[in-house]
Protein backbone atom coordinates (compact mmCIF):
# COMPACT_ATOMS: atom_id res chain seq x y z
CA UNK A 1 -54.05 64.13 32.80
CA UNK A 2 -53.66 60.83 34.41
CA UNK A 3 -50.42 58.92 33.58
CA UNK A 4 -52.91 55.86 32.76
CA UNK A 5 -54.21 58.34 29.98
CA UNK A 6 -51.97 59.70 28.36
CA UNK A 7 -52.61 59.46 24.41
CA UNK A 8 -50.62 56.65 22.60
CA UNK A 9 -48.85 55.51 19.22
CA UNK A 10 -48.72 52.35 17.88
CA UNK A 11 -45.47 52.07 15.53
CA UNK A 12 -45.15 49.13 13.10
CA UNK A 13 -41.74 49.63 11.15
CA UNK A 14 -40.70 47.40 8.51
CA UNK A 15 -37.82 48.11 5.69
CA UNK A 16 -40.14 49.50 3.22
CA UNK A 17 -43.23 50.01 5.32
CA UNK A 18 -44.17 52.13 7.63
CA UNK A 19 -47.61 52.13 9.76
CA UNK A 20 -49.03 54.76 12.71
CA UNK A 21 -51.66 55.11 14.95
CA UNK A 22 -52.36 57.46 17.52
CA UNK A 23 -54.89 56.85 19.98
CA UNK A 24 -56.46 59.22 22.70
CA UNK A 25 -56.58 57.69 25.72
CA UNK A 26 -59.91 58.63 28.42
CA UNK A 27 -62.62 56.90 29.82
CA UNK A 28 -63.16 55.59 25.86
CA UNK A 29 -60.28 55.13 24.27
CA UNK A 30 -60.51 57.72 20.55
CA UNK A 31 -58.71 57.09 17.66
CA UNK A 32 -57.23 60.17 16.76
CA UNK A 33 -55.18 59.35 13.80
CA UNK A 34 -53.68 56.36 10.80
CA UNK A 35 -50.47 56.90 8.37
CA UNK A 36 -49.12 54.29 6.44
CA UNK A 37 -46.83 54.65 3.99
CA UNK A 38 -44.55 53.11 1.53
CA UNK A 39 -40.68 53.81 2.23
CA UNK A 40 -38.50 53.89 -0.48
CA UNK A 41 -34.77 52.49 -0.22
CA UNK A 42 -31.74 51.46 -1.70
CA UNK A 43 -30.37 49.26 1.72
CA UNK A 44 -31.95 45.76 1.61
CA UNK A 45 -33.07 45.11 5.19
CA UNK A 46 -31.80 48.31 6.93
CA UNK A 47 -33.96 50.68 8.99
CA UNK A 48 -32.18 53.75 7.99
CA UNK A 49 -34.96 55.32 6.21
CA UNK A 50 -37.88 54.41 7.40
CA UNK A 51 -36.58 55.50 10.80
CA UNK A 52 -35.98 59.21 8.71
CA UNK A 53 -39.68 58.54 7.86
CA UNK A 54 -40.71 57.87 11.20
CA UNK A 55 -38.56 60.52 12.19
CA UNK A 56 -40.38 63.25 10.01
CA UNK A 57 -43.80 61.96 11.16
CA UNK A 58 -43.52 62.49 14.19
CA UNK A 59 -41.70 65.63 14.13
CA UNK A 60 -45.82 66.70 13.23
CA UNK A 61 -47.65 68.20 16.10
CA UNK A 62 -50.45 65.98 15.71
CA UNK A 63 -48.33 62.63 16.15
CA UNK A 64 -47.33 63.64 19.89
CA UNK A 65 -47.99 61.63 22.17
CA UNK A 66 -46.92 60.53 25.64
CA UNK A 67 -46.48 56.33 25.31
CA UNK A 68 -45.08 54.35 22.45
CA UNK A 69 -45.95 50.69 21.75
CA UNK A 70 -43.85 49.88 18.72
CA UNK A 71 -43.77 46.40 16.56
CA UNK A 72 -41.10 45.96 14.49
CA UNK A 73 -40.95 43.33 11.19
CA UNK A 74 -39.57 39.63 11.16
CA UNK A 75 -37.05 40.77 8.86
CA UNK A 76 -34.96 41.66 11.68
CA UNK A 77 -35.69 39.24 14.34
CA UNK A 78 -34.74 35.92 14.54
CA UNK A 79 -36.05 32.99 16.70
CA UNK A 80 -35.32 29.57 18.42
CA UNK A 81 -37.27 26.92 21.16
CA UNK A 82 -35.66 26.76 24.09
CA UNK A 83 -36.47 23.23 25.50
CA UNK A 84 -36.59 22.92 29.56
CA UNK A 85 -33.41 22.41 31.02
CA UNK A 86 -33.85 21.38 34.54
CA UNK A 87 -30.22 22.21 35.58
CA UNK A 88 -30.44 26.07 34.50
CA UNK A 89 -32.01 28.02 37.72
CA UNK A 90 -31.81 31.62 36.98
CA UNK A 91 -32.79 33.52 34.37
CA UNK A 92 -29.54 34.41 33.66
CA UNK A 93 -28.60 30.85 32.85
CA UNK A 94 -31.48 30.90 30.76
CA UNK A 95 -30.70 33.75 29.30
CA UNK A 96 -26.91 32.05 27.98
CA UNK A 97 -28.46 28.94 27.13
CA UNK A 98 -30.72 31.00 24.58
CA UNK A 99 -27.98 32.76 23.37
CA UNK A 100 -25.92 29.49 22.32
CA UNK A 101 -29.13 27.79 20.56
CA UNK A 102 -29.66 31.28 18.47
CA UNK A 103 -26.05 31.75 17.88
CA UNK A 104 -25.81 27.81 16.86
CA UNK A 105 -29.05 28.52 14.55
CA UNK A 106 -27.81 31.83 12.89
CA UNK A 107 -24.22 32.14 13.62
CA UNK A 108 -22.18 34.69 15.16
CA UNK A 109 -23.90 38.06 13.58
CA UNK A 110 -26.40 37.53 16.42
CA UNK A 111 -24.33 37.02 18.85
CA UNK A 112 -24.15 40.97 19.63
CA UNK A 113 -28.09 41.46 19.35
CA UNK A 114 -30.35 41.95 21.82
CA UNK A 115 -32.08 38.85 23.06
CA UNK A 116 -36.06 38.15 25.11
CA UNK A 117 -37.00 34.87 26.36
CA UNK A 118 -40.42 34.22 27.03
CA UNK A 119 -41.84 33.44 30.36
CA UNK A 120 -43.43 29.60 30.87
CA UNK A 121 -44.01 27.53 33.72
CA UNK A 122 -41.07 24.89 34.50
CA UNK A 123 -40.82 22.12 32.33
CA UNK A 124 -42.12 23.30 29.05
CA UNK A 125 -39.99 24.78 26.09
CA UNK A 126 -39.58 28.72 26.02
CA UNK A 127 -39.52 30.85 22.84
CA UNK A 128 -36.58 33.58 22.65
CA UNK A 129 -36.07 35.88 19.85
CA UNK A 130 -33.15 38.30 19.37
CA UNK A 131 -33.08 41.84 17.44
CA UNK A 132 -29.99 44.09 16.50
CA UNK A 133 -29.23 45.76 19.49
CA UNK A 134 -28.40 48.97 17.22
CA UNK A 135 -31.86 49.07 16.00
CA UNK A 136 -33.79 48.54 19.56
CA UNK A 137 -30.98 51.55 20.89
CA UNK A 138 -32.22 53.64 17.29
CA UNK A 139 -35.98 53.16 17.88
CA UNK A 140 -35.56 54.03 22.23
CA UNK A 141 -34.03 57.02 20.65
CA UNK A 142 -35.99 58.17 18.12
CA UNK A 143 -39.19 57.78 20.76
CA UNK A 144 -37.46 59.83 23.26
CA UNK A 145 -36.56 62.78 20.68
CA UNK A 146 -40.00 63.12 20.11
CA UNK A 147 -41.31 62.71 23.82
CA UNK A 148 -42.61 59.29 23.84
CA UNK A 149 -41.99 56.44 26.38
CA UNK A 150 -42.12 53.02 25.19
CA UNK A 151 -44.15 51.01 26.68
CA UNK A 152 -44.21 47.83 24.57
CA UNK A 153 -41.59 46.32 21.76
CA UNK A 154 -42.18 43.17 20.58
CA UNK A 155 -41.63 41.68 16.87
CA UNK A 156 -43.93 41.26 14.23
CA UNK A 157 -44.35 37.43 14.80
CA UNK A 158 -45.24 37.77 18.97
CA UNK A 159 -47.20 40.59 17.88
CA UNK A 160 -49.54 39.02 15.07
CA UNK A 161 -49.94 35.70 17.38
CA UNK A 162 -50.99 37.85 20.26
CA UNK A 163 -53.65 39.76 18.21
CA UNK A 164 -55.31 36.43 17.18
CA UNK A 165 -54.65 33.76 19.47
CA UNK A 166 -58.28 33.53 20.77
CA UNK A 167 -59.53 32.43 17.41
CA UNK A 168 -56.72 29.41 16.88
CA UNK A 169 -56.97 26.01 18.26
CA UNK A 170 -55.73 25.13 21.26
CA UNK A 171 -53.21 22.85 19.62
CA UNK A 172 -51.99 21.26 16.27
CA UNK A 173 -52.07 24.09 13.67
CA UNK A 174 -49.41 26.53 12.01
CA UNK A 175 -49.82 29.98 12.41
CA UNK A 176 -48.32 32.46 10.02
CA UNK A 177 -47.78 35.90 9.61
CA UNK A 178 -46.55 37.61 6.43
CA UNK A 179 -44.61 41.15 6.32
CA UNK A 180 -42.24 42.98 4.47
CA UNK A 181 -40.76 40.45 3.14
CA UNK A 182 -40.61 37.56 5.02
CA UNK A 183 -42.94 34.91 6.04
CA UNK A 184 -42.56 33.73 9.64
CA UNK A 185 -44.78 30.65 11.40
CA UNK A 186 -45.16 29.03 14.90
CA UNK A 187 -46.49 25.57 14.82
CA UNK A 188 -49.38 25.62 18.10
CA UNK A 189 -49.38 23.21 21.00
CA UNK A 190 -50.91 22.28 23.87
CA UNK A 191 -47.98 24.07 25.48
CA UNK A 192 -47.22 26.77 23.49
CA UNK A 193 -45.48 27.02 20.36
CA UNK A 194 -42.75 23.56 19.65
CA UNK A 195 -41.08 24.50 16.29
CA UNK A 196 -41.05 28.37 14.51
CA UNK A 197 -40.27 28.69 10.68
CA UNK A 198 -38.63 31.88 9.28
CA UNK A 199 -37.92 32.22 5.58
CA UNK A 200 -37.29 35.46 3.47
CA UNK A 201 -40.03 35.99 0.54
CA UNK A 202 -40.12 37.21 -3.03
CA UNK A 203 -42.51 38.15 -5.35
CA UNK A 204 -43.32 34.66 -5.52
CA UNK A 205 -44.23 34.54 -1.57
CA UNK A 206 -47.00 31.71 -2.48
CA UNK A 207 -44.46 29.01 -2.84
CA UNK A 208 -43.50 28.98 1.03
CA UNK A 209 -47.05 28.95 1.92
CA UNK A 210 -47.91 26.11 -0.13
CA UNK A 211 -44.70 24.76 1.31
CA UNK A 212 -45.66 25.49 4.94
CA UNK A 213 -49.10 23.83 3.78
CA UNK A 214 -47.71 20.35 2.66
CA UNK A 215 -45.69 20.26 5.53
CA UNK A 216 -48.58 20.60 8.25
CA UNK A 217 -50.10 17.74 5.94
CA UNK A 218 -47.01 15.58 6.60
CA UNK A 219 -46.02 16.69 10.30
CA UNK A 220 -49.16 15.04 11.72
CA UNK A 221 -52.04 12.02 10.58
CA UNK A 222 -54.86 14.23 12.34
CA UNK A 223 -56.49 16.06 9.73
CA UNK A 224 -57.57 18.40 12.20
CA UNK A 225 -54.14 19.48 13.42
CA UNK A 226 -52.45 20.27 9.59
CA UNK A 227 -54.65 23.24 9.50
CA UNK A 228 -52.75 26.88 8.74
CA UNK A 229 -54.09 30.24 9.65
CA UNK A 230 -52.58 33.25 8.22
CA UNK A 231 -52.69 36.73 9.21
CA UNK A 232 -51.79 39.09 6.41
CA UNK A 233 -52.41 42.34 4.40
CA UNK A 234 -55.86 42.04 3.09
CA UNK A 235 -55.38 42.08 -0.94
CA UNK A 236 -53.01 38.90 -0.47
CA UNK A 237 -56.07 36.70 -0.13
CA UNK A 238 -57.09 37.34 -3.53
CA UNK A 239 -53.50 36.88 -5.18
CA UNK A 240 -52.38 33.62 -3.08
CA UNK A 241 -55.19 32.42 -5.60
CA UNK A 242 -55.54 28.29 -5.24
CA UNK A 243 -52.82 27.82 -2.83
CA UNK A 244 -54.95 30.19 -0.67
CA UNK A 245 -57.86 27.93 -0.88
CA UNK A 246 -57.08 25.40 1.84
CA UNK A 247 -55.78 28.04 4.31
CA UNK A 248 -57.83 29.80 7.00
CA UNK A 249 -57.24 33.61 6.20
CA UNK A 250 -57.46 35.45 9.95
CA UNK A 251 -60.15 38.12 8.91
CA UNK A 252 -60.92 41.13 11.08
CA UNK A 253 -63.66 41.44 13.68
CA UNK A 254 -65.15 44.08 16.18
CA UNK A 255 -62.81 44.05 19.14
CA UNK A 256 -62.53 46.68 21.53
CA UNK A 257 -60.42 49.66 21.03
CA UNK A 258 -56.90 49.55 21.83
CA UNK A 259 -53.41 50.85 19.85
CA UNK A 260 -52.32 47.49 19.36
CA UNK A 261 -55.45 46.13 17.49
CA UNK A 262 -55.61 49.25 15.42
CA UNK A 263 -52.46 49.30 14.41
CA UNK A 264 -52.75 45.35 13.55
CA UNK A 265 -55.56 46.31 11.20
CA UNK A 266 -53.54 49.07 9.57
CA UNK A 267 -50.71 47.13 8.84
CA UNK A 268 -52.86 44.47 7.57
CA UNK A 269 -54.58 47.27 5.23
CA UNK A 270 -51.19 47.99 3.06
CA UNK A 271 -50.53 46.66 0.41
């Protein structure tokens, strides 16, 4: 089989939640199998065990397969703008200069985790995000147990924007995606993304949306740039109830075929 078709999973792994796909790859792409499943632990925020459930999963003939694209939830990444500096010319300077604004934002338990800074042309701000290094090393190990090379891992927030940035405005909106959780938002520019929100949620998750709402309402006077869209599990909708009503809910649509999208979907299907 060509390398360019070799069948794929799609991992999303979240504390308590965890969400497969498995693709086979061809001329047309063939989904070939969904889990999801709820992961029951004792560790608030660790990935011990729903790495063990991962683990088991794919220890299952049927989940084998030769490429891994893997998402993992905001509740273990955290993120900072990196405004243009002119002075900085390599990317390793760029690199540093992320790591002091995330270390200034969060302190020094990031300062050992693994950090990404986005790619934009010069002048405009960059986004970075940084992830325990332990659990990047965990999941690179776990895929390579089981005979899968990752291709792609990216975190929830990078993920969710990617899967529905054709149907946001340009500029002037929120967008927000809710996990395991936590609720995490990028505010939309012309140029990207200029501020990103990160909060942990309860059971009473509605109060930082209508938070997030009121403060699109006060962060600009064009009506048309205060707008949020929110991509989350489906049953959500119905229990945000009135503080749902002035939000643009990111519903699905037929897209082509691909692990990424399907596994989007999934996740979005539990509960």
């Amino acid at each position: 089989m060509s390398p360019l078709w070799r069948d794929e999973l799609g991992i999303y792994l979240a504390p308590r939640r965890l969400c497969v796909v498995r693709l086979k790859r061809g001329a047309k792409p063939k989904l070939d199998g969904e889990h999801e499943q709820t992961v029951e632990t004792d560790q608030a925020g660790g990935w011990s065990a729903v790495l063990s459930a991962a683990d088991t999963l794919l220890s299952q003939p049927q989940w084998r397969a030769g490429v891994a694209r893997i998402v993992l939830a905001d509740w273990w990444a955290r993120y900072v703008i990196v405004p243009w500096v002119a002075e900085l010319d390599s990317r390793d300077e760029r690199l540093a200069h992320a790591r002091q604004l995330l270390a200034s934002a969060y302190g020094d338990p990031v300062s050992t985790w693994a950090v990404q800074v986005s790619e934009a042309p010069p002048t405009l701000p960059r986004i970075a995000c940084t992830i325990p290094a332990e659990l990047i090393e965990a999941v690179r190990t776990l895929c390579t147990k089981h005979g899968a090379r990752v291709a792609s891992l990216q975190p929830q927030l990078t993920f969710a924007y990617e899967t529905w940035r054709h149907k946001l405005p340009s500029a002037g909106a929120w967008f927000v995606s809710i996990g395991d959780g936590t609720l995490a938002a990028a505010r939309v520019v012309q140029e990207g993304w200029d501020r990103v929100y990160t909060v942990r949620t309860g059971s009473d998750w509605t109060r930082d949306l209508k938070r997030l709402e009121t403060f699109g309402r006060l962060a600009s006077l064009n009506p048309e740039e205060r707008q949020v869209y929110v991509d989350a599990p489906f049953a959500w909708r119905e229990v945000a109830g009135d503080v749902g009503r002035e939000l643009h809910w990111l519903e699905d649509e037929e897209r082509p075929l691909t692990t990424l999208t399907r596994l989007a979907r999934v996740r979005r299907l539990a509960a």
